[in-house]
PDB file of N, CA and C in Angstrom:
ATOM      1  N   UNK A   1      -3.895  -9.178  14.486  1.00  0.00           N
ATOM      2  CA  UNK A   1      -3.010  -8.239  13.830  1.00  0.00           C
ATOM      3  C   UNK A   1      -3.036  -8.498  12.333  1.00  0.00           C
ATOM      4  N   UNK A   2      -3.381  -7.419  11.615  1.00  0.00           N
ATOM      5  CA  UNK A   2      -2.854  -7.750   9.620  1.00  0.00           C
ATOM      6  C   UNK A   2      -1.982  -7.254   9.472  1.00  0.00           C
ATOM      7  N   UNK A   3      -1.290  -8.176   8.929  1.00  0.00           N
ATOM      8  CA  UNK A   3      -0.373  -7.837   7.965  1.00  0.00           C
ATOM      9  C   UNK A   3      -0.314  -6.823   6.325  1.00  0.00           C
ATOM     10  N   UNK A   4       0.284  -6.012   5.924  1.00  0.00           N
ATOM     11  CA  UNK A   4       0.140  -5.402   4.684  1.00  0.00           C
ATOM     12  C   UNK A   4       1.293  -5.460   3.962  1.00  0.00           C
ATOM     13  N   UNK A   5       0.906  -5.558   2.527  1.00  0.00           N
ATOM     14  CA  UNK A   5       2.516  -5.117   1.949  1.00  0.00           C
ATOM     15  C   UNK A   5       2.300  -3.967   1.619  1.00  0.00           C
ATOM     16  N   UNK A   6       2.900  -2.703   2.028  1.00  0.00           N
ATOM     17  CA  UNK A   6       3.275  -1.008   1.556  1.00  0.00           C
ATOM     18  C   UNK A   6       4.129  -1.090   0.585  1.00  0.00           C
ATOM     19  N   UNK A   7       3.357  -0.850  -0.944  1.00  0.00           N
ATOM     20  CA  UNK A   7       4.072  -0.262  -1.835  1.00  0.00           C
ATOM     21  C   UNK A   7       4.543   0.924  -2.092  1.00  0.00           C
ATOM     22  N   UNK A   8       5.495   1.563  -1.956  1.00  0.00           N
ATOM     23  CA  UNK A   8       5.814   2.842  -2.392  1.00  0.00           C
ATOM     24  C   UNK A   8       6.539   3.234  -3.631  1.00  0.00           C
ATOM     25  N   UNK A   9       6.114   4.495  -4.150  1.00  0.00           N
ATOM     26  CA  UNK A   9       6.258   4.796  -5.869  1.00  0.00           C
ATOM     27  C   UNK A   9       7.510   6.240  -5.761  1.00  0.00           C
ATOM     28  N   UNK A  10       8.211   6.209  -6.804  1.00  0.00           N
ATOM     29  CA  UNK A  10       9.030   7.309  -7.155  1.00  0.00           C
ATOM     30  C   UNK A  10       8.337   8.645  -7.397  1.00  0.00           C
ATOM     31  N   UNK A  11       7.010   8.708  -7.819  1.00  0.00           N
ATOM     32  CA  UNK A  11       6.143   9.638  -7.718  1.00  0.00           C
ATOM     33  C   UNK A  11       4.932   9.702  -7.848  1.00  0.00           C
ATOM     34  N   UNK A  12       3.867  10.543  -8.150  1.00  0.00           N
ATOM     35  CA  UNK A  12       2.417  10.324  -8.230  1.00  0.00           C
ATOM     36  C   UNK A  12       1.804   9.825  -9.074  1.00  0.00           C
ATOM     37  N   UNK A  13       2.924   9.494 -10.134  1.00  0.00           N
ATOM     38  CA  UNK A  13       1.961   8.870 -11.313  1.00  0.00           C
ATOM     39  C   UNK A  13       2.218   7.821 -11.572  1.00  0.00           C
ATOM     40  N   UNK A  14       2.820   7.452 -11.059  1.00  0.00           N
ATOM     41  CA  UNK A  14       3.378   5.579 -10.746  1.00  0.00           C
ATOM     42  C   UNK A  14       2.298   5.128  -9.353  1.00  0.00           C
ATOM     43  N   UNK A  15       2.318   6.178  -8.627  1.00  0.00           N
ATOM     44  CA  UNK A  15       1.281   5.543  -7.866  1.00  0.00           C
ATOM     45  C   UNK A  15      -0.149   5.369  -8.273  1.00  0.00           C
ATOM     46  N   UNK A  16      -0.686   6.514  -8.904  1.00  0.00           N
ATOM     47  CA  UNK A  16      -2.235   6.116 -10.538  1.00  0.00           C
ATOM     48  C   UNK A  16      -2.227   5.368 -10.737  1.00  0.00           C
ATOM     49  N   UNK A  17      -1.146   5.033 -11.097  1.00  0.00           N
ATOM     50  CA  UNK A  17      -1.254   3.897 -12.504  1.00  0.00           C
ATOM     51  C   UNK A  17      -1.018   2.909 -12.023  1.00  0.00           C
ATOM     52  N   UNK A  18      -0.637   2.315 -10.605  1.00  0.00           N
ATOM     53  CA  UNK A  18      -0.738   0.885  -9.887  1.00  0.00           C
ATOM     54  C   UNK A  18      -1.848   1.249  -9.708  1.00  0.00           C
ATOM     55  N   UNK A  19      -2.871   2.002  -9.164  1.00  0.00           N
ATOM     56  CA  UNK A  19      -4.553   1.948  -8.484  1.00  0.00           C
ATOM     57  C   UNK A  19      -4.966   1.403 -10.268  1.00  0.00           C
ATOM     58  N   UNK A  20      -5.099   2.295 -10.970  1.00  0.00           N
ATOM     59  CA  UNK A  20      -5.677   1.947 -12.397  1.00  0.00           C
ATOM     60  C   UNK A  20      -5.428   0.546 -12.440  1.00  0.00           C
ATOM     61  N   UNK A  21      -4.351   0.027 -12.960  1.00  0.00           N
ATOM     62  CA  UNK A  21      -3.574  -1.201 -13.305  1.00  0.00           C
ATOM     63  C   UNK A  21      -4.437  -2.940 -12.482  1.00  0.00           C
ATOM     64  N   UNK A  22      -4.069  -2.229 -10.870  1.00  0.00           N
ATOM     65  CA  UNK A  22      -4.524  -3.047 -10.037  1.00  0.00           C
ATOM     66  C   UNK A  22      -5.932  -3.335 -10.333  1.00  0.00           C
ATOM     67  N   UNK A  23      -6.352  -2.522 -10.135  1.00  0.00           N
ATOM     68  CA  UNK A  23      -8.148  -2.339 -10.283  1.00  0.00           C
ATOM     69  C   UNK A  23      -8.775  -3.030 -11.085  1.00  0.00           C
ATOM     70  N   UNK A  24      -8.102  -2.856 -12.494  1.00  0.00           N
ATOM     71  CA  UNK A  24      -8.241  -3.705 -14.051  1.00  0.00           C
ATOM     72  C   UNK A  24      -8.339  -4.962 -13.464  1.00  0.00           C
ATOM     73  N   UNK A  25      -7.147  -5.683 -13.119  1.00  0.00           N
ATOM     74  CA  UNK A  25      -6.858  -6.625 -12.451  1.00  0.00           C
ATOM     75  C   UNK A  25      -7.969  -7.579 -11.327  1.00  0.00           C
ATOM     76  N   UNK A  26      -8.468  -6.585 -11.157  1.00  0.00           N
ATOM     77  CA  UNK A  26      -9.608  -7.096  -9.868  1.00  0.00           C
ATOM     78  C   UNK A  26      -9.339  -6.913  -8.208  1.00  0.00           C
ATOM     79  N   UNK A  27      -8.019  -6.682  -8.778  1.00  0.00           N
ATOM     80  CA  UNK A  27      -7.389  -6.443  -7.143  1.00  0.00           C
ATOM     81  C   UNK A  27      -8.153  -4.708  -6.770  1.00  0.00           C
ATOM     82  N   UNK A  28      -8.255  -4.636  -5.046  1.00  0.00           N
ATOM     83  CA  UNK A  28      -8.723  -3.735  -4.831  1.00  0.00           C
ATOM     84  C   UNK A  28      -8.021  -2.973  -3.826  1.00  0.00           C
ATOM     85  N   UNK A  29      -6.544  -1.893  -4.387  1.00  0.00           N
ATOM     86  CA  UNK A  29      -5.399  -1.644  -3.131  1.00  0.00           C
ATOM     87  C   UNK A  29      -6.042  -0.567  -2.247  1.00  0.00           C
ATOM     88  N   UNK A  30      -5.784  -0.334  -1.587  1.00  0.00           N
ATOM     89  CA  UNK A  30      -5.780   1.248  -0.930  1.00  0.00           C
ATOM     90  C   UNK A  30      -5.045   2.227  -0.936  1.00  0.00           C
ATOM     91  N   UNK A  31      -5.439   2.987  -1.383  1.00  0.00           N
ATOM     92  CA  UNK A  31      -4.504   3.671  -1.475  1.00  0.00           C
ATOM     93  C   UNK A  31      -4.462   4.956  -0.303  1.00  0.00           C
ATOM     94  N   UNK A  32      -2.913   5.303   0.258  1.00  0.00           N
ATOM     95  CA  UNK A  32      -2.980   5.676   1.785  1.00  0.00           C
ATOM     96  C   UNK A  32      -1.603   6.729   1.809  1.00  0.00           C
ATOM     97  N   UNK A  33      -1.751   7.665   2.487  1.00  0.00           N
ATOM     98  CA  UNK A  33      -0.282   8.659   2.970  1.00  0.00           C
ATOM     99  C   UNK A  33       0.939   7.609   3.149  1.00  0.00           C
ATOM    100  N   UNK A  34       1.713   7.517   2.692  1.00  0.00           N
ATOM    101  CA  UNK A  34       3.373   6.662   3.177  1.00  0.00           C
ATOM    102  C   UNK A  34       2.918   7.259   4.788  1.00  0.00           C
ATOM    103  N   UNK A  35       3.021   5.483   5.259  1.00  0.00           N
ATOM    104  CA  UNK A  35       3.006   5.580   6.602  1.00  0.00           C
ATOM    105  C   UNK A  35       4.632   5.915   7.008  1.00  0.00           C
ATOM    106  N   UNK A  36       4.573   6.629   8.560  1.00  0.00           N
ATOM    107  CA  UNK A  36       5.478   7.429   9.321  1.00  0.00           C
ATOM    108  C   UNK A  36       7.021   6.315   9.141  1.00  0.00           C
ATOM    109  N   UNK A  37       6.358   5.054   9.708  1.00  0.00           N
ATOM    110  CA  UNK A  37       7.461   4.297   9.422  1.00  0.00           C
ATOM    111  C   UNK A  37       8.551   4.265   7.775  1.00  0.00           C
ATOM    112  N   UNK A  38       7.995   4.562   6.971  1.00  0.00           N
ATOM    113  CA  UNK A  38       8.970   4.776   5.373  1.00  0.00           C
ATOM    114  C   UNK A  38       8.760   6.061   5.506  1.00  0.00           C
ATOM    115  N   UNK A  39      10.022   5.838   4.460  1.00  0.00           N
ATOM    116  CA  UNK A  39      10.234   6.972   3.596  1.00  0.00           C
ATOM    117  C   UNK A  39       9.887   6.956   1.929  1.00  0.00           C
ATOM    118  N   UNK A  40       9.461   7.785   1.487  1.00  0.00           N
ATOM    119  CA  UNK A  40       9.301   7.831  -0.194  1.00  0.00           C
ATOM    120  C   UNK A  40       9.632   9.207  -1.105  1.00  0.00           C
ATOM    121  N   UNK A  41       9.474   9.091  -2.433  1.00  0.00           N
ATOM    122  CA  UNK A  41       9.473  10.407  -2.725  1.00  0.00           C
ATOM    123  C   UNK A  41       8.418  10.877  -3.226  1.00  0.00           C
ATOM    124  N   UNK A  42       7.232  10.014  -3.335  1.00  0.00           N
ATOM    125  CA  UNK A  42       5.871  10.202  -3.439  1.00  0.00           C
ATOM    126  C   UNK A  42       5.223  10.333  -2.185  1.00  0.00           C
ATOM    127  N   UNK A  43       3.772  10.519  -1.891  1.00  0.00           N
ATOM    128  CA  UNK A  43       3.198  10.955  -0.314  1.00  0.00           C
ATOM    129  C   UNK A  43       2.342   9.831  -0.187  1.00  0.00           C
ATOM    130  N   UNK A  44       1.940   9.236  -1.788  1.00  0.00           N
ATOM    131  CA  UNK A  44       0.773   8.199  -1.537  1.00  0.00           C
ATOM    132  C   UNK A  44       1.832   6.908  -1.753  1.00  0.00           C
ATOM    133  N   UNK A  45       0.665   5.920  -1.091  1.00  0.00           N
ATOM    134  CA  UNK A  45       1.471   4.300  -1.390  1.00  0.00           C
ATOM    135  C   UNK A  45       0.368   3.638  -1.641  1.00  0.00           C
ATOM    136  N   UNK A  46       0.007   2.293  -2.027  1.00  0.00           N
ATOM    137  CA  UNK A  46      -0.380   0.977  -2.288  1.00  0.00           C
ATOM    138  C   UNK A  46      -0.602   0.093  -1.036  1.00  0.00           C
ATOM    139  N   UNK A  47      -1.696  -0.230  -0.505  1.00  0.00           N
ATOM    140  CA  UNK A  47      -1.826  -0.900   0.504  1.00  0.00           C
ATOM    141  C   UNK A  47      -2.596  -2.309   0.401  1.00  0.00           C
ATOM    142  N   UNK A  48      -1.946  -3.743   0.252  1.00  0.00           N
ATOM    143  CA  UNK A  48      -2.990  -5.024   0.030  1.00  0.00           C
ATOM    144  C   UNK A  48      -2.525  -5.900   1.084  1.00  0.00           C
ATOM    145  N   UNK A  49      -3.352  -6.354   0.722  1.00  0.00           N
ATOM    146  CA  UNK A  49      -2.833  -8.195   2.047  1.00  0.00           C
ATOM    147  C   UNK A  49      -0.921  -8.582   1.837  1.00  0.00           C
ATOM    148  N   UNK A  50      -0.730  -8.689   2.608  1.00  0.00           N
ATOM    149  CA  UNK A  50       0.666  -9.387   2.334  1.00  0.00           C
ATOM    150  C   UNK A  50       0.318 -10.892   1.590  1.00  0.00           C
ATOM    151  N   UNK A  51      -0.746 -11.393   2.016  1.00  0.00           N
ATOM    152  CA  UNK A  51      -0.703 -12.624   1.140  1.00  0.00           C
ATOM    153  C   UNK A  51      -0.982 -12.352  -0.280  1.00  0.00           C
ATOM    154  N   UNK A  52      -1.272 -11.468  -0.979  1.00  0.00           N
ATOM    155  CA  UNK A  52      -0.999 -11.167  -2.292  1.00  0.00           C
ATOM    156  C   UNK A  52      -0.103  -9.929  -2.840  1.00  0.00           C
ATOM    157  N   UNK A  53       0.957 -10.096  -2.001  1.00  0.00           N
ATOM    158  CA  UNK A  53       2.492  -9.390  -2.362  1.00  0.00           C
ATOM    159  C   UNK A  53       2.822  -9.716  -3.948  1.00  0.00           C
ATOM    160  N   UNK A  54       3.206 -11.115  -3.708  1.00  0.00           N
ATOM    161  CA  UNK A  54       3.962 -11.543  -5.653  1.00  0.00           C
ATOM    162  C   UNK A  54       3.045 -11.552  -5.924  1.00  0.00           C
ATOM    163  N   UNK A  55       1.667 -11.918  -6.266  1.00  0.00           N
ATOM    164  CA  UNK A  55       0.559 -11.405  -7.322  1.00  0.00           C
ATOM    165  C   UNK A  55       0.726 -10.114  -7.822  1.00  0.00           C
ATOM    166  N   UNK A  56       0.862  -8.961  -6.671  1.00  0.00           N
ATOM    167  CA  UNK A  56       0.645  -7.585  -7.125  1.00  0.00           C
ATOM    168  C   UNK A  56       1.678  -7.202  -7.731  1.00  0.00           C
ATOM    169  N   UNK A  57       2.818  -7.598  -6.841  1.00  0.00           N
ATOM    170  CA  UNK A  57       4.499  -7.191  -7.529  1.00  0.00           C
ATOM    171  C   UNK A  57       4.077  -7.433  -9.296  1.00  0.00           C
ATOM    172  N   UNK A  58       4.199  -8.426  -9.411  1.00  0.00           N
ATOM    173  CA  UNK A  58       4.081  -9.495 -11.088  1.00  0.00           C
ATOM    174  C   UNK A  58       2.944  -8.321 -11.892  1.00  0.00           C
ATOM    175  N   UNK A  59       2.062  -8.461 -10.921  1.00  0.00           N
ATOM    176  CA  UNK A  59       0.515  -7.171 -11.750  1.00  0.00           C
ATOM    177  C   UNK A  59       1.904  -6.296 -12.599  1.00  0.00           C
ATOM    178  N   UNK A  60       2.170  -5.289 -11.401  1.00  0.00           N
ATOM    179  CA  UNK A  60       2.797  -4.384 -11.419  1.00  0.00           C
ATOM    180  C   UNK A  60       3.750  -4.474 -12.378  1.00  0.00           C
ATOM    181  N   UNK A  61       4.911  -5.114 -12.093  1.00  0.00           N
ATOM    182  CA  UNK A  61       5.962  -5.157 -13.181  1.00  0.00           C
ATOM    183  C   UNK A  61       5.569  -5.208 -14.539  1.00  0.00           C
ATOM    184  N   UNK A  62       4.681  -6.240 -14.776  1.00  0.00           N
ATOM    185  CA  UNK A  62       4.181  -6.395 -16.235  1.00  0.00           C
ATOM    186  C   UNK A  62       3.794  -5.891 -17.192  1.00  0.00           C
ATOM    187  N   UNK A  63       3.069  -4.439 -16.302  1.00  0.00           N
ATOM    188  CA  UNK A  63       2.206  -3.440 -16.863  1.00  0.00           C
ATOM    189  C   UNK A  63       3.121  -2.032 -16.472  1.00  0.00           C
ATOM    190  N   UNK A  64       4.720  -2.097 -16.509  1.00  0.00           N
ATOM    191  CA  UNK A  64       5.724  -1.037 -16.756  1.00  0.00           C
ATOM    192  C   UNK A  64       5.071  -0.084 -15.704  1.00  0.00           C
ATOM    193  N   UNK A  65       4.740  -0.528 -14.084  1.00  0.00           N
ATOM    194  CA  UNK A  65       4.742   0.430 -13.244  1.00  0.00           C
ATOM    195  C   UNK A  65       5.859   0.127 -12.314  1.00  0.00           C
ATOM    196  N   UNK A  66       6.543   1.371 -12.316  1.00  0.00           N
ATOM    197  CA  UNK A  66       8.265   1.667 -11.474  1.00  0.00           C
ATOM    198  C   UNK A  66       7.798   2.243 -10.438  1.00  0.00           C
ATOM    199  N   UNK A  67       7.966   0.416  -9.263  1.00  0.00           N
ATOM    200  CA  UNK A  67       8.000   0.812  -8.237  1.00  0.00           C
ATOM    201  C   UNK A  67       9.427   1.276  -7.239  1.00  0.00           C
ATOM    202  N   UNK A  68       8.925   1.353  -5.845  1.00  0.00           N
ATOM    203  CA  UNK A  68      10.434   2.232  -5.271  1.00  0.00           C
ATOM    204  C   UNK A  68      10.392   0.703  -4.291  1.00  0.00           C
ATOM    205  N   UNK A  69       9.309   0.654  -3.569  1.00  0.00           N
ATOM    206  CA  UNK A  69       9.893  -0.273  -2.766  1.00  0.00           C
ATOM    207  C   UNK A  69       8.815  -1.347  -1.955  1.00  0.00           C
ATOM    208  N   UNK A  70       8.727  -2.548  -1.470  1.00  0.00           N
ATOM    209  CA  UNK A  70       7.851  -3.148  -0.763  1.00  0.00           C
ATOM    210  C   UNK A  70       8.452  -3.629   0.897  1.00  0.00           C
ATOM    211  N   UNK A  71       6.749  -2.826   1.322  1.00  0.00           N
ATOM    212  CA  UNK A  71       7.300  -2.700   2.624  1.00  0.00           C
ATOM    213  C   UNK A  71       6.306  -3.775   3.472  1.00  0.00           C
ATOM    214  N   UNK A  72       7.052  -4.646   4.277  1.00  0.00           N
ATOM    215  CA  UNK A  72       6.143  -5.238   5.036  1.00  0.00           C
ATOM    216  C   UNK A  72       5.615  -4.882   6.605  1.00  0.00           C
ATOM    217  N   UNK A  73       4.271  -4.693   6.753  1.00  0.00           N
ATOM    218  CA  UNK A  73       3.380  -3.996   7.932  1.00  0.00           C
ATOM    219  C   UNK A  73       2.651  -4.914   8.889  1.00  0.00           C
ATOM    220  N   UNK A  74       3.198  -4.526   9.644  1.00  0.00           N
ATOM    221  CA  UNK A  74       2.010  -5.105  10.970  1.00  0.00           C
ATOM    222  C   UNK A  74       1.640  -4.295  11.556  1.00  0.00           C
ATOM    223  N   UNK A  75       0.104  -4.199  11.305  1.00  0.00           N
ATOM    224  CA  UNK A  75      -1.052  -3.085  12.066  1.00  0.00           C
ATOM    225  C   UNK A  75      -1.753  -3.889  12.861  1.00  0.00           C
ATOM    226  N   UNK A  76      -2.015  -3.731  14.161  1.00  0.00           N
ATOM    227  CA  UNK A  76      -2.841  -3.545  14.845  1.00  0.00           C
ATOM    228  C   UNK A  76      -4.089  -2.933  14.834  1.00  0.00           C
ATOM    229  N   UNK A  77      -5.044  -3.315  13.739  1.00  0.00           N
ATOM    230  CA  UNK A  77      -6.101  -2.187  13.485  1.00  0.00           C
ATOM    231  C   UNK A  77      -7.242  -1.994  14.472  1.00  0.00           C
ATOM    232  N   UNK A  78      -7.541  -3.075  15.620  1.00  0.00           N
ATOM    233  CA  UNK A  78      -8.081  -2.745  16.967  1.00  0.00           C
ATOM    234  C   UNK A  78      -7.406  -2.135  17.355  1.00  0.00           C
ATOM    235  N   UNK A  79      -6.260  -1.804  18.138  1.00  0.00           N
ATOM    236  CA  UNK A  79      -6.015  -1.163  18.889  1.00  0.00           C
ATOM    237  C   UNK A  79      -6.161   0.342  18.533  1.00  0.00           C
ATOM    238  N   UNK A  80      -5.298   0.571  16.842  1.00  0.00           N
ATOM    239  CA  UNK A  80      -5.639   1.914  16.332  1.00  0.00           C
ATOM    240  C   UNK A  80      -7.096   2.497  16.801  1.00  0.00           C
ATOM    241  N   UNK A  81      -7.681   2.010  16.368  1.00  0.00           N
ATOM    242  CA  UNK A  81      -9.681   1.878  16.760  1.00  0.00           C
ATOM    243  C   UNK A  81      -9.813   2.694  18.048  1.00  0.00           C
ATOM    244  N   UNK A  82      -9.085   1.524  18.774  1.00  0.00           N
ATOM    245  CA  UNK A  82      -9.006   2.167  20.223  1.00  0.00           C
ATOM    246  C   UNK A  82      -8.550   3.408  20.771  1.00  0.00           C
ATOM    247  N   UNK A  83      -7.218   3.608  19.827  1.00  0.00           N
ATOM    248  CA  UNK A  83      -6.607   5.176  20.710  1.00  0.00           C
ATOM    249  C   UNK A  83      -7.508   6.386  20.042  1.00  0.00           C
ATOM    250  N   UNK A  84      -8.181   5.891  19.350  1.00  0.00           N
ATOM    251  CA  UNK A  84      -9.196   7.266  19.066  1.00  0.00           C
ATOM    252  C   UNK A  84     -10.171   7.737  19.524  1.00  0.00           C
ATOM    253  N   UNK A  85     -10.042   6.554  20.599  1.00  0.00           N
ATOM    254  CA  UNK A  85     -11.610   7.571  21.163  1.00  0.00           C
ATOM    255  C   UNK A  85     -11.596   7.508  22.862  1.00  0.00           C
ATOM    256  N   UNK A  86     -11.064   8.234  23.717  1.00  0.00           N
ATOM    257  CA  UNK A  86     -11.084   8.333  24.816  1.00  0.00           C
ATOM    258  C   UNK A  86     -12.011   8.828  25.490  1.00  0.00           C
ATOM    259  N   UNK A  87     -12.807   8.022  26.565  1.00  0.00           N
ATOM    260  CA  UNK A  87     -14.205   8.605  27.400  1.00  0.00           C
ATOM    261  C   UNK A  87     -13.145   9.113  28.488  1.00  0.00           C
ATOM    262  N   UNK A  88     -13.929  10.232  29.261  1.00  0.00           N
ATOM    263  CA  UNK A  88     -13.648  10.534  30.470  1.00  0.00           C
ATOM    264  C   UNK A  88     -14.483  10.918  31.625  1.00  0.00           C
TER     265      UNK A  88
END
């Protein structure tokens, strides 16, 4: 199972400008639809390892991007894998 930290932004250009920001940085987020579980008022979020949560937070703050919130994820990304493809 991985773990993620889900960042979510007040809007779309706070979410840019963490991908930009991050990127500079070396970090490499994903960026992904706010999963079903949150809520936001943006559609996109920030997706990295939970083990570099306070790295990114600190990125982030430093470089005046206003975030909304950090969310912690446990995906199952085999199993996801799995419900997509049914033989019959």
């Amino acid at each position: 199972m991985a773990v993620y930290a889900v960042i979510t932004f007040q809007n779309t250009h706070f979410a840019l400008k963490a991908k930009r920001v991050l990127e500079k940085s070396g970090k490499m987020p994903e960026m992904i639809p706010v999963p079903r579980e949150f809520s936001s008022n943006c559609g996109f979020c920030c997706k990295v390892p939970w083990q570099e949560k306070e790295e990114v937070e600190k990125i982030l703050i430093d470089n005046q991007v206003d975030l909304d919130r950090i969310y912690r994820w446990e995906k199952d990304d085999e199993a996801e894998k799995k419900k997509k493809f049914r033989f019959i």
